[in-house]
C-alpha atoms as a PDB file:
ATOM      1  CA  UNK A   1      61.194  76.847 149.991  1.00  0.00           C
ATOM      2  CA  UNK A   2      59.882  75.593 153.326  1.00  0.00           C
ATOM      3  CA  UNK A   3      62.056  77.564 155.344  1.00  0.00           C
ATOM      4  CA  UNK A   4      61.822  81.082 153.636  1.00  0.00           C
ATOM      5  CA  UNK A   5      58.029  80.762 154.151  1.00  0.00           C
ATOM      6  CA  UNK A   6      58.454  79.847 157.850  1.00  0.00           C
ATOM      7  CA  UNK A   7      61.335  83.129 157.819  1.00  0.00           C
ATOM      8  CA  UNK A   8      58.728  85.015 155.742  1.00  0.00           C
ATOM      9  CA  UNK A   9      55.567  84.320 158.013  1.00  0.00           C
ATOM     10  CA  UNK A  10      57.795  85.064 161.157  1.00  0.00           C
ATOM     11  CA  UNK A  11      58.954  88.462 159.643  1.00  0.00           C
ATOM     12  CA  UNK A  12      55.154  89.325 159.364  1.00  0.00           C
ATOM     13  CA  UNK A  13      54.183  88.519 162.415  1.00  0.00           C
ATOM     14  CA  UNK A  14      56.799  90.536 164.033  1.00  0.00           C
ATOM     15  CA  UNK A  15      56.347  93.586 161.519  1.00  0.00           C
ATOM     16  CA  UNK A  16      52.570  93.517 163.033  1.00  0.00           C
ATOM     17  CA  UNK A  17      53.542  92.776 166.558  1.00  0.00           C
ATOM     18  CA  UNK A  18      55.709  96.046 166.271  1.00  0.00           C
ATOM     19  CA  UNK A  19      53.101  98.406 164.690  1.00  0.00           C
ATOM     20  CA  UNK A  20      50.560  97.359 166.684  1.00  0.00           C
ATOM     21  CA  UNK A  21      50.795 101.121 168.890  1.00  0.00           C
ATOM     22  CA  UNK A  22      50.584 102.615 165.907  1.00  0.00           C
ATOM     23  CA  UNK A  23      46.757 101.703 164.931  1.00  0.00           C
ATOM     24  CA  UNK A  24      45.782 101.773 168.712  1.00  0.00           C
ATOM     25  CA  UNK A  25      45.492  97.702 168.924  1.00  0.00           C
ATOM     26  CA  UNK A  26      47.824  97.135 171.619  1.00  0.00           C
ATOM     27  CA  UNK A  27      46.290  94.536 173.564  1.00  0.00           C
ATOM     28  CA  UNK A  28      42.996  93.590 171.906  1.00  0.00           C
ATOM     29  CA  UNK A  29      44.233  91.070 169.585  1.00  0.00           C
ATOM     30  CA  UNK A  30      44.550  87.914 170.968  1.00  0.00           C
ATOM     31  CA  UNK A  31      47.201  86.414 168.111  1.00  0.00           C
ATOM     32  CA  UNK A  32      49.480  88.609 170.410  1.00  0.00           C
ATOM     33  CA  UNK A  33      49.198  88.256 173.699  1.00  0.00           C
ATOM     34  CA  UNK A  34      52.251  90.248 174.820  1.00  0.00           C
ATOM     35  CA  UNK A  35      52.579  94.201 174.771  1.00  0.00           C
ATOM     36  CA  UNK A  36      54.094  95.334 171.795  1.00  0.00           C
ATOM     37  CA  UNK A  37      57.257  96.854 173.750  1.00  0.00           C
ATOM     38  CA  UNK A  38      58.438  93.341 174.079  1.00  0.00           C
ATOM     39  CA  UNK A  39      58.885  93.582 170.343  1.00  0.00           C
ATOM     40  CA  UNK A  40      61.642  96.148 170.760  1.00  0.00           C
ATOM     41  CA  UNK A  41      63.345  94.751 173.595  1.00  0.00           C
ATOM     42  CA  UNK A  42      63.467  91.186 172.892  1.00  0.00           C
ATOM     43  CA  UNK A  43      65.865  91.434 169.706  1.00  0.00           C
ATOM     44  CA  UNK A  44      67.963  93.781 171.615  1.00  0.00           C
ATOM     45  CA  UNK A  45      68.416  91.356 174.621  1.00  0.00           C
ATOM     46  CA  UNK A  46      69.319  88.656 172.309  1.00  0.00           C
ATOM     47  CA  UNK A  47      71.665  90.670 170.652  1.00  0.00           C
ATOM     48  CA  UNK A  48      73.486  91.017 173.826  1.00  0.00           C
ATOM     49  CA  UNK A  49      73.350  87.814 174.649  1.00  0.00           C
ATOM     50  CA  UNK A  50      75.299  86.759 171.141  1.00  0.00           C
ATOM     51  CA  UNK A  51      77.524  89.544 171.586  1.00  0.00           C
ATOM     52  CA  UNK A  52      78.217  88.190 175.158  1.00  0.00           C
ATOM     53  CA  UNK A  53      78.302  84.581 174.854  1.00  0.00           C
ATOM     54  CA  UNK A  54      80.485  85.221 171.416  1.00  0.00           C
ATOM     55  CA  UNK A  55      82.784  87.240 173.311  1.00  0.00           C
ATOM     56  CA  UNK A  56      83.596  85.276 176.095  1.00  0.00           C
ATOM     57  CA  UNK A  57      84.166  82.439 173.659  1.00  0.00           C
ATOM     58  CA  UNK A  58      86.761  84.452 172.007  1.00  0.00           C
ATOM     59  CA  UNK A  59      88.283  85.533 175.615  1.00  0.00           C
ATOM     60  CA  UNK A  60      88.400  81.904 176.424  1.00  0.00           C
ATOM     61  CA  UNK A  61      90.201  80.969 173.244  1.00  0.00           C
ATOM     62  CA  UNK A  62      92.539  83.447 174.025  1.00  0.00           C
ATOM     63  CA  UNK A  63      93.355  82.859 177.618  1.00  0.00           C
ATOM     64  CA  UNK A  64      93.910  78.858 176.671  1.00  0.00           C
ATOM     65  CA  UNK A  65      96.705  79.733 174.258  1.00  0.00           C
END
């Protein structure tokens, strides 16, 4: 129960983080101090990063057999 509140809470915060541009509050909260662009780019960097570091797992796996 612990956890989906932390996963819950987290979700929120990053549903408002995102649709901050939308109300004209970019920058004039202080809960988030970074630009709200950062909340589109940062799940898309870490999505390449999994996709990379997965893949070159695989690659190795293959290349040592």
């Amino acid at each position: 129960m612990n956890r989906f509140l932390v996963l819950t809470f987290a979700f929120i915060y990053y549903l408002i983080w995102l649709v901050l541009p939308i109300f004209e509050l970019d920058r004039k909260l202080y809960l988030f101090p970074l630009p709200s662009v950062y909340a589109v780019y940062l799940p898309i960097l870490l999505l390449l990063l999994g996709v990379i570091l997965v893949g070159s797992y695989m690659g190795y796996l293959l290349l040592i057999n």
